[in-house]
PDB file of N, CA and C in Angstrom:
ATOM      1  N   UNK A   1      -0.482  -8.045  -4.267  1.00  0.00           N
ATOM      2  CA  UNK A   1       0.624  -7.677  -3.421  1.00  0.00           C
ATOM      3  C   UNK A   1       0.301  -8.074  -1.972  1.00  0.00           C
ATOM      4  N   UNK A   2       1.310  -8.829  -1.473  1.00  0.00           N
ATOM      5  CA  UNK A   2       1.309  -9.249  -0.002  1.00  0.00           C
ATOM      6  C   UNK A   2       1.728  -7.955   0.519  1.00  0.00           C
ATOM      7  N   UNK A   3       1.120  -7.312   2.286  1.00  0.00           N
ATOM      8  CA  UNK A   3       1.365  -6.447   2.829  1.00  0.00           C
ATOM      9  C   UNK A   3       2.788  -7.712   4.101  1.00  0.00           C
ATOM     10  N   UNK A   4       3.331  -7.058   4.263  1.00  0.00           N
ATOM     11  CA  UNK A   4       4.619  -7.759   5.380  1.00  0.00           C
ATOM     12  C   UNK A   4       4.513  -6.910   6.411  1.00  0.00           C
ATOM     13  N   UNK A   5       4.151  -6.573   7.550  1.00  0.00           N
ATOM     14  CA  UNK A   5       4.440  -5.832   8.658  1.00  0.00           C
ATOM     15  C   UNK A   5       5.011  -6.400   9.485  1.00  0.00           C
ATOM     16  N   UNK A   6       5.939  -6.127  10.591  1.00  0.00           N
ATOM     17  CA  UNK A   6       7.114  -6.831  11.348  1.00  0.00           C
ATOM     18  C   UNK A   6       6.427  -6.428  12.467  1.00  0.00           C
ATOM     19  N   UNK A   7       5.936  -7.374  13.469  1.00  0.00           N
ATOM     20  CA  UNK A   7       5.296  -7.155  14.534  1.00  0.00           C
ATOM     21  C   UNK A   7       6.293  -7.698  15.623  1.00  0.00           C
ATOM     22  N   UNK A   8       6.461  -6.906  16.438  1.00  0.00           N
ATOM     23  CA  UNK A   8       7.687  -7.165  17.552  1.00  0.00           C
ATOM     24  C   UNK A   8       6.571  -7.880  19.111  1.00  0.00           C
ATOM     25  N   UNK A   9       6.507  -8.488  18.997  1.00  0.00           N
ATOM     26  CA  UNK A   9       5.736  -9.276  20.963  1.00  0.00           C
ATOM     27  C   UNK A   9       6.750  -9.168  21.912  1.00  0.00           C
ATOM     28  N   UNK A  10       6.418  -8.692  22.993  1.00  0.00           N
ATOM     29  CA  UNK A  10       7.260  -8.608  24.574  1.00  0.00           C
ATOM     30  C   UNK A  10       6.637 -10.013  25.051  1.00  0.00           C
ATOM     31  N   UNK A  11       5.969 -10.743  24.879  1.00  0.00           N
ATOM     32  CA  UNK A  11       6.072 -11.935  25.324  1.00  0.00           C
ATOM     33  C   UNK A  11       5.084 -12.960  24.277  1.00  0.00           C
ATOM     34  N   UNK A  12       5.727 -14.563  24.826  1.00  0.00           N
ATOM     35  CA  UNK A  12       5.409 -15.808  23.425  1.00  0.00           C
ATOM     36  C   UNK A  12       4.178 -16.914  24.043  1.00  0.00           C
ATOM     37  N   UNK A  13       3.707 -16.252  25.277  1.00  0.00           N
ATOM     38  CA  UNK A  13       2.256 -17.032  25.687  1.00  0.00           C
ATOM     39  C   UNK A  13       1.414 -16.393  24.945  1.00  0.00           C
ATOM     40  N   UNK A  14       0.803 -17.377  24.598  1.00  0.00           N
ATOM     41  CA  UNK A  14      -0.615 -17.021  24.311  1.00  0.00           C
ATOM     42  C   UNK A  14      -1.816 -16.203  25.199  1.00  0.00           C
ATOM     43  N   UNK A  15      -2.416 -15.006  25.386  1.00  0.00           N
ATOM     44  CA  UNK A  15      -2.968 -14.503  26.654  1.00  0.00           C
ATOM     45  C   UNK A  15      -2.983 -12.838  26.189  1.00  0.00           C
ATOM     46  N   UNK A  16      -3.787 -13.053  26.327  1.00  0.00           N
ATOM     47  CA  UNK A  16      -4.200 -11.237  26.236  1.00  0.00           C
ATOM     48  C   UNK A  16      -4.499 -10.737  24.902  1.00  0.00           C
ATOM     49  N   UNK A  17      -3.300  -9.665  24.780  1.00  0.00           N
ATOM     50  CA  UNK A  17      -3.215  -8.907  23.415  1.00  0.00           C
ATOM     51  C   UNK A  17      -2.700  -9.388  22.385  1.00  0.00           C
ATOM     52  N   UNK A  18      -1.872 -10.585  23.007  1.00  0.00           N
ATOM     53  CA  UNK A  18      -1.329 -11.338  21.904  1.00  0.00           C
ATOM     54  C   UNK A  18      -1.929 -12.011  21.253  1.00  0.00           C
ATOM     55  N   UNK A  19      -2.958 -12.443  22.424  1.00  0.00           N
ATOM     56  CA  UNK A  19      -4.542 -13.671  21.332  1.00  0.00           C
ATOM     57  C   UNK A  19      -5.139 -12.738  20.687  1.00  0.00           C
ATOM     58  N   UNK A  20      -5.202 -11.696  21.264  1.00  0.00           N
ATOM     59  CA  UNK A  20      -5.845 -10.576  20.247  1.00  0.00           C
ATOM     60  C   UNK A  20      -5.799 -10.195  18.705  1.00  0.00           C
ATOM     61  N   UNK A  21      -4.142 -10.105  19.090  1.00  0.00           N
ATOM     62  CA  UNK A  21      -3.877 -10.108  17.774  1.00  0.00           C
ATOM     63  C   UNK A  21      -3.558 -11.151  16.174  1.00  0.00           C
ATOM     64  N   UNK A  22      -3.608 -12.348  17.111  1.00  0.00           N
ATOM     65  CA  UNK A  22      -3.598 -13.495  16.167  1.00  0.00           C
ATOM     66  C   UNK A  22      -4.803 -13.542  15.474  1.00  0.00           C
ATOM     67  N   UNK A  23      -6.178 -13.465  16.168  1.00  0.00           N
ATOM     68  CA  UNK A  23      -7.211 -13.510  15.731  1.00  0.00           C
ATOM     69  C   UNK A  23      -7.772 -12.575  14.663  1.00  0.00           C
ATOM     70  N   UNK A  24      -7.105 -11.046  14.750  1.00  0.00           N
ATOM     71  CA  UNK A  24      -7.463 -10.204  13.859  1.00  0.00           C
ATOM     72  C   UNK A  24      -6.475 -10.895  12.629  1.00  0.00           C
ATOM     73  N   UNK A  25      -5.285 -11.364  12.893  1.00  0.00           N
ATOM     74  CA  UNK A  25      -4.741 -11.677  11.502  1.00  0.00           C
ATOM     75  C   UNK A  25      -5.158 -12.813  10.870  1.00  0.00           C
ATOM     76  N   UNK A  26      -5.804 -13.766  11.573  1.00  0.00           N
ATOM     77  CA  UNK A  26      -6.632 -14.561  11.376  1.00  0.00           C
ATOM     78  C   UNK A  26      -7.914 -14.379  10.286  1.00  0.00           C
ATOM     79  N   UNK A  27      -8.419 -13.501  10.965  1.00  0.00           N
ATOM     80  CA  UNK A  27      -9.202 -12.955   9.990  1.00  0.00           C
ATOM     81  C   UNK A  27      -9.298 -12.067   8.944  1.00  0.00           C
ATOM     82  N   UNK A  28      -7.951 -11.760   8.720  1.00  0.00           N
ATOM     83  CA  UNK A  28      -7.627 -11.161   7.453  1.00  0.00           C
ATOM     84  C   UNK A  28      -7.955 -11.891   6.032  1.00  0.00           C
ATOM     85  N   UNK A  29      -7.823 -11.436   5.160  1.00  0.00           N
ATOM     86  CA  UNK A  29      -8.076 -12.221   3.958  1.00  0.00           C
ATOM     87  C   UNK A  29      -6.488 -13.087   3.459  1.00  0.00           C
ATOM     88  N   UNK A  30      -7.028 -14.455   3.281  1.00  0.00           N
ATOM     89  CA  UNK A  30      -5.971 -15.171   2.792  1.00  0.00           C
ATOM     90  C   UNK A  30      -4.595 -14.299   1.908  1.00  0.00           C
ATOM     91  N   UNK A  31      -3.563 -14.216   2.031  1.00  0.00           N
ATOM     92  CA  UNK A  31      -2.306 -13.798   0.726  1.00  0.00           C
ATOM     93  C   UNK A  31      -2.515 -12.483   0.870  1.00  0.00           C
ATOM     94  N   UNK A  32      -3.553 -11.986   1.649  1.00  0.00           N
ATOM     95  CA  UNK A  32      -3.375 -10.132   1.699  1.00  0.00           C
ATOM     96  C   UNK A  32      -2.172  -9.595   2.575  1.00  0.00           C
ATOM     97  N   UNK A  33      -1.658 -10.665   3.996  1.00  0.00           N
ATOM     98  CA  UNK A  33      -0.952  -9.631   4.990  1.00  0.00           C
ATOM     99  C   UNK A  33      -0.469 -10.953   5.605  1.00  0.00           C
ATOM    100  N   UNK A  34       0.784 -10.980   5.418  1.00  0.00           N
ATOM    101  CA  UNK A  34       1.794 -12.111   6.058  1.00  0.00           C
ATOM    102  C   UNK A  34       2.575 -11.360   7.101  1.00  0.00           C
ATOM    103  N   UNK A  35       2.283 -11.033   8.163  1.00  0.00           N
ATOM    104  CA  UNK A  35       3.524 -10.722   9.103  1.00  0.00           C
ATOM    105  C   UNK A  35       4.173 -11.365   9.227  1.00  0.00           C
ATOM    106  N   UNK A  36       5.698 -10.815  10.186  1.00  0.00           N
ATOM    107  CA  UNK A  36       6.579 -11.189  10.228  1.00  0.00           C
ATOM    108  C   UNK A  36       6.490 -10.947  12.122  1.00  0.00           C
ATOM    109  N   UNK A  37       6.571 -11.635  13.188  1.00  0.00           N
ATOM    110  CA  UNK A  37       6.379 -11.841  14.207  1.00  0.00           C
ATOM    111  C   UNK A  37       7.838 -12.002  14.703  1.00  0.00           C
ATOM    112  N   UNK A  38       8.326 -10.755  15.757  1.00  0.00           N
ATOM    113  CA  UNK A  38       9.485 -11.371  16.273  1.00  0.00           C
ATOM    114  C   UNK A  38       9.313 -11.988  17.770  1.00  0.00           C
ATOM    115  N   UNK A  39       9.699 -12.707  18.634  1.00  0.00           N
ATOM    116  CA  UNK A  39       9.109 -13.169  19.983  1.00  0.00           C
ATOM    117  C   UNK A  39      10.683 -13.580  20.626  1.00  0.00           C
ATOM    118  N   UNK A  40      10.949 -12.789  22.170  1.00  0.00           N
ATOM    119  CA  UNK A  40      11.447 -12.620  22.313  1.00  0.00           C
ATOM    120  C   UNK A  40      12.353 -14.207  23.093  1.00  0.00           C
ATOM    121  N   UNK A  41      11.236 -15.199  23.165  1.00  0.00           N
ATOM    122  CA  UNK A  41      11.723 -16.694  23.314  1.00  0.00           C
ATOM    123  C   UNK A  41      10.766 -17.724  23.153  1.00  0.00           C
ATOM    124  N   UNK A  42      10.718 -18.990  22.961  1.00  0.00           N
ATOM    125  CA  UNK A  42      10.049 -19.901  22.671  1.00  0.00           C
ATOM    126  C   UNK A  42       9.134 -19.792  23.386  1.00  0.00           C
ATOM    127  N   UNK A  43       7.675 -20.326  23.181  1.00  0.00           N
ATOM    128  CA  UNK A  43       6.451 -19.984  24.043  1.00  0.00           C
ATOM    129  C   UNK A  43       5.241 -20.562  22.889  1.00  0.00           C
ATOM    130  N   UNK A  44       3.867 -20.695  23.714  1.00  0.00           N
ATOM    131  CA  UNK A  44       2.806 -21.575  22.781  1.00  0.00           C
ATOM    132  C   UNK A  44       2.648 -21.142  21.962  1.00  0.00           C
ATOM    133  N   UNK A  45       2.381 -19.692  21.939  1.00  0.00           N
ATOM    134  CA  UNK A  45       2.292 -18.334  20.907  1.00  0.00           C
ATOM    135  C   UNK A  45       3.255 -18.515  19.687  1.00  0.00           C
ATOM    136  N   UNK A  46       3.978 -19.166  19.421  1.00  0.00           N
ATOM    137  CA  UNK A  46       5.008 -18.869  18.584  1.00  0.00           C
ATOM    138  C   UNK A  46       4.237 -19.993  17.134  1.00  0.00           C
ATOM    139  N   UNK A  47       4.138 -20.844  18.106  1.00  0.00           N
ATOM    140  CA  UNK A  47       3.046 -21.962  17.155  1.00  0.00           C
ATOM    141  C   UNK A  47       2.323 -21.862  16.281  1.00  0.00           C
ATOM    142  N   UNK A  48       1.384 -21.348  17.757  1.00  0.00           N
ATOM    143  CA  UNK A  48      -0.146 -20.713  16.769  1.00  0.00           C
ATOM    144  C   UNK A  48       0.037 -19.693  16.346  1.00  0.00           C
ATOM    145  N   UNK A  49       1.523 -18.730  15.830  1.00  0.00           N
ATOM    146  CA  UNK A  49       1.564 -17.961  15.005  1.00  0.00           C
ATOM    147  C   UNK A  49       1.933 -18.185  13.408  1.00  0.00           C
ATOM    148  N   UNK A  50       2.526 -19.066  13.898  1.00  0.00           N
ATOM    149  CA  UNK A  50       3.420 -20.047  12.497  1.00  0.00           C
ATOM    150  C   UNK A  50       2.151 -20.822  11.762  1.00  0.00           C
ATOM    151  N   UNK A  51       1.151 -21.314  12.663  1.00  0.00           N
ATOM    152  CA  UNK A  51      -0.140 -22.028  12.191  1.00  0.00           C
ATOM    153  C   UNK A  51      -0.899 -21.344  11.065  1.00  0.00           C
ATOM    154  N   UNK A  52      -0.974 -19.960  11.342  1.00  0.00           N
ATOM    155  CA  UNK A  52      -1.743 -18.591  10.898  1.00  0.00           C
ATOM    156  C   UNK A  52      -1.281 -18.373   9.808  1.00  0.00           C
ATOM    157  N   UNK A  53       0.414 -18.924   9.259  1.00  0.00           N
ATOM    158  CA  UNK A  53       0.779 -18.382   8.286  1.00  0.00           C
ATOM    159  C   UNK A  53       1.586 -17.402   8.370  1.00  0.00           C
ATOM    160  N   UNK A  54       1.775 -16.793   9.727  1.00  0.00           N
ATOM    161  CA  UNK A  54       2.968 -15.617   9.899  1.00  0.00           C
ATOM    162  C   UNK A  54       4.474 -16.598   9.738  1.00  0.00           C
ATOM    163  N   UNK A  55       5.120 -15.786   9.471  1.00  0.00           N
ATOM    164  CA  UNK A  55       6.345 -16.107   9.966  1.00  0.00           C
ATOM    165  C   UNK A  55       7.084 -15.461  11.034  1.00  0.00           C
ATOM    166  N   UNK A  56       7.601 -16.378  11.512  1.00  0.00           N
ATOM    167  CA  UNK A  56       8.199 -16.627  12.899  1.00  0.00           C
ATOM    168  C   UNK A  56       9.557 -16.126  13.187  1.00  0.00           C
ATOM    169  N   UNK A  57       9.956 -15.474  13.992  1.00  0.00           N
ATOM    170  CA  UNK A  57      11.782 -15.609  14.597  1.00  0.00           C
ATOM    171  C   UNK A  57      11.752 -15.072  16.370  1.00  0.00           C
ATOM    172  N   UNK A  58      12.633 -15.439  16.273  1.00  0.00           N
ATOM    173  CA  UNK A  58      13.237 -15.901  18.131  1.00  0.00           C
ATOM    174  C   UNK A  58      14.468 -14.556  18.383  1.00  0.00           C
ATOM    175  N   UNK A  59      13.989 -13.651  18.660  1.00  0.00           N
ATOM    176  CA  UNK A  59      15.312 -12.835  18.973  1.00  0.00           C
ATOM    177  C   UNK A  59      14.994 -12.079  20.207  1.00  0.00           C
ATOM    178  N   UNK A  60      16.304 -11.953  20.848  1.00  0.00           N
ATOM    179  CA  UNK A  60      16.522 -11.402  22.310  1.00  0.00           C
ATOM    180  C   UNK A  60      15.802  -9.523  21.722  1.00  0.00           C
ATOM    181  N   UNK A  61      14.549  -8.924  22.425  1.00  0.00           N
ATOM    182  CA  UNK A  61      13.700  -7.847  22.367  1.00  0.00           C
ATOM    183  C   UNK A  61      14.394  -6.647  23.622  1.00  0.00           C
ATOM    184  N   UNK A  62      14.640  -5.588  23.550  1.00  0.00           N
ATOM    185  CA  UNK A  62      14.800  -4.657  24.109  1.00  0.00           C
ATOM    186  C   UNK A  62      14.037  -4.235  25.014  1.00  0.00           C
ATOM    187  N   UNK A  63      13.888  -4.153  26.417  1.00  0.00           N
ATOM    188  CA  UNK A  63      12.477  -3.816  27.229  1.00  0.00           C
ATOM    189  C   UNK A  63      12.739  -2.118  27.680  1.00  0.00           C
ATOM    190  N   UNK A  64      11.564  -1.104  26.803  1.00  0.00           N
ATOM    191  CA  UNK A  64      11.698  -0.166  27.032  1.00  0.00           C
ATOM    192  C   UNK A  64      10.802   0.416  28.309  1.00  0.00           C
ATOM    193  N   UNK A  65      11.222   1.160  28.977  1.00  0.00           N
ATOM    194  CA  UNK A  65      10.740   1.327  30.408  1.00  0.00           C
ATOM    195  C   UNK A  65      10.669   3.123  30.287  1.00  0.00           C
ATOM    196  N   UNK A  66       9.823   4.073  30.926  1.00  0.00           N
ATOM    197  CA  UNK A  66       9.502   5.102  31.330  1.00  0.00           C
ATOM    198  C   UNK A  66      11.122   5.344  31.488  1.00  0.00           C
ATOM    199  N   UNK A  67      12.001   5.215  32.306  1.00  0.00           N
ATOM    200  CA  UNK A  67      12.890   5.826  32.622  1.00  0.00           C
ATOM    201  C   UNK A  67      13.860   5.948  31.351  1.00  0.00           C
ATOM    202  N   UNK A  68      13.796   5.281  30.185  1.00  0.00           N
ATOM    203  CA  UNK A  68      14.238   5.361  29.256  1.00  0.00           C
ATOM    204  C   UNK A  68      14.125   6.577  28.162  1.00  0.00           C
ATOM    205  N   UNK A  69      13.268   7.151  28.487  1.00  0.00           N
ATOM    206  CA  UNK A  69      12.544   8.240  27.726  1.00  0.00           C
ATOM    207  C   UNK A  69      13.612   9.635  27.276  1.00  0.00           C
ATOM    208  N   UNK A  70      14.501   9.430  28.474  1.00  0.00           N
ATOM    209  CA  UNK A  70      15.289  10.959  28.485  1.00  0.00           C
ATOM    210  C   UNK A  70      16.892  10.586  27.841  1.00  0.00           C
ATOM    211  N   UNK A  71      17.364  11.730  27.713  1.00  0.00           N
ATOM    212  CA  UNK A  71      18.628  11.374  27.093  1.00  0.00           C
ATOM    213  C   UNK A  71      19.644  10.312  27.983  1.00  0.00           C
ATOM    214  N   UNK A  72      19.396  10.164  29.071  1.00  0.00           N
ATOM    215  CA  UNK A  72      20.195   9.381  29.582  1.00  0.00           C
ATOM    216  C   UNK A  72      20.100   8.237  29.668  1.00  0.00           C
ATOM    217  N   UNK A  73      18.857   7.819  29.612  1.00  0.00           N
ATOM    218  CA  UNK A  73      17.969   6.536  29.487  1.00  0.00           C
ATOM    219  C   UNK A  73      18.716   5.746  27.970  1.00  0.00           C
ATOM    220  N   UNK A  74      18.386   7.047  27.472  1.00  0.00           N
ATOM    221  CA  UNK A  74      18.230   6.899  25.968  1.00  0.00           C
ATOM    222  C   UNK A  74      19.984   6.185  25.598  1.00  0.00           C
ATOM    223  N   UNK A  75      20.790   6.845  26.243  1.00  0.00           N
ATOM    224  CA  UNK A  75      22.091   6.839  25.786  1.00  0.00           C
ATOM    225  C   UNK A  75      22.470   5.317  26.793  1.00  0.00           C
ATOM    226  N   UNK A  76      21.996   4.983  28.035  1.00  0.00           N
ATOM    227  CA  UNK A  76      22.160   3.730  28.423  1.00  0.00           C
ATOM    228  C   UNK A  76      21.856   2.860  27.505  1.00  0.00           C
ATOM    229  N   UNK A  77      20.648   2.435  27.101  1.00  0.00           N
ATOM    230  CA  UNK A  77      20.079   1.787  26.073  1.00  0.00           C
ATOM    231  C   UNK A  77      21.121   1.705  24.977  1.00  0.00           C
ATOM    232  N   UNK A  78      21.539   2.819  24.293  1.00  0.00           N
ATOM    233  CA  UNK A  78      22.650   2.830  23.187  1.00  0.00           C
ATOM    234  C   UNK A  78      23.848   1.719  23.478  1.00  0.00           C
ATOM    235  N   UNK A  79      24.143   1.679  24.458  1.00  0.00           N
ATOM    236  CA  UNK A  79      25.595   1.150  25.219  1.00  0.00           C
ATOM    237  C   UNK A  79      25.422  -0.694  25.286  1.00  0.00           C
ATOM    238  N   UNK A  80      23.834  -0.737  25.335  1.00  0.00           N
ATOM    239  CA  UNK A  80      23.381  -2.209  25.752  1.00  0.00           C
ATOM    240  C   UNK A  80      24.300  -3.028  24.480  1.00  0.00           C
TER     241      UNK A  80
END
């Protein structure tokens, strides 16, 4: 059984946590864990994710912010 987890990125450079995390899936065991990577626009990262064997998609990401936290935040967000 393949594991699928849907991993959402706030950004599609390569740099930081994002290399971070390619590398741990990297080193997963072959056919054990195919994510599913969403990225919120084209970027190097998207590549060398597709390289890895994840699969890839391009969709506009929600940026959640501290002020979002409360019902009003919360209910702006709803409206987006």
């Amino acid at each position: 059984m393949t594991i699928r987890p849907l991993i959402l990125q706030p950004d599609s450079e390569p740099y930081g946590a994002n290399r971070a995390l390619l590398r741990s899936i990297e080193a997963m065991p072959a056919g054990a864990v195919r994510p599913v990577v969403v990225f919120p626009y084209e970027g190097a990262a998207v590549a060398e994710y597709a390289a890895a064997g994840c699969e890839v998609e391009i969709a506009e990401l929600a940026v959640l912010r501290r002020s979002s936290a409360g019902p009003a935040g919360l209910l702006a967000l709803a409206k987006q």
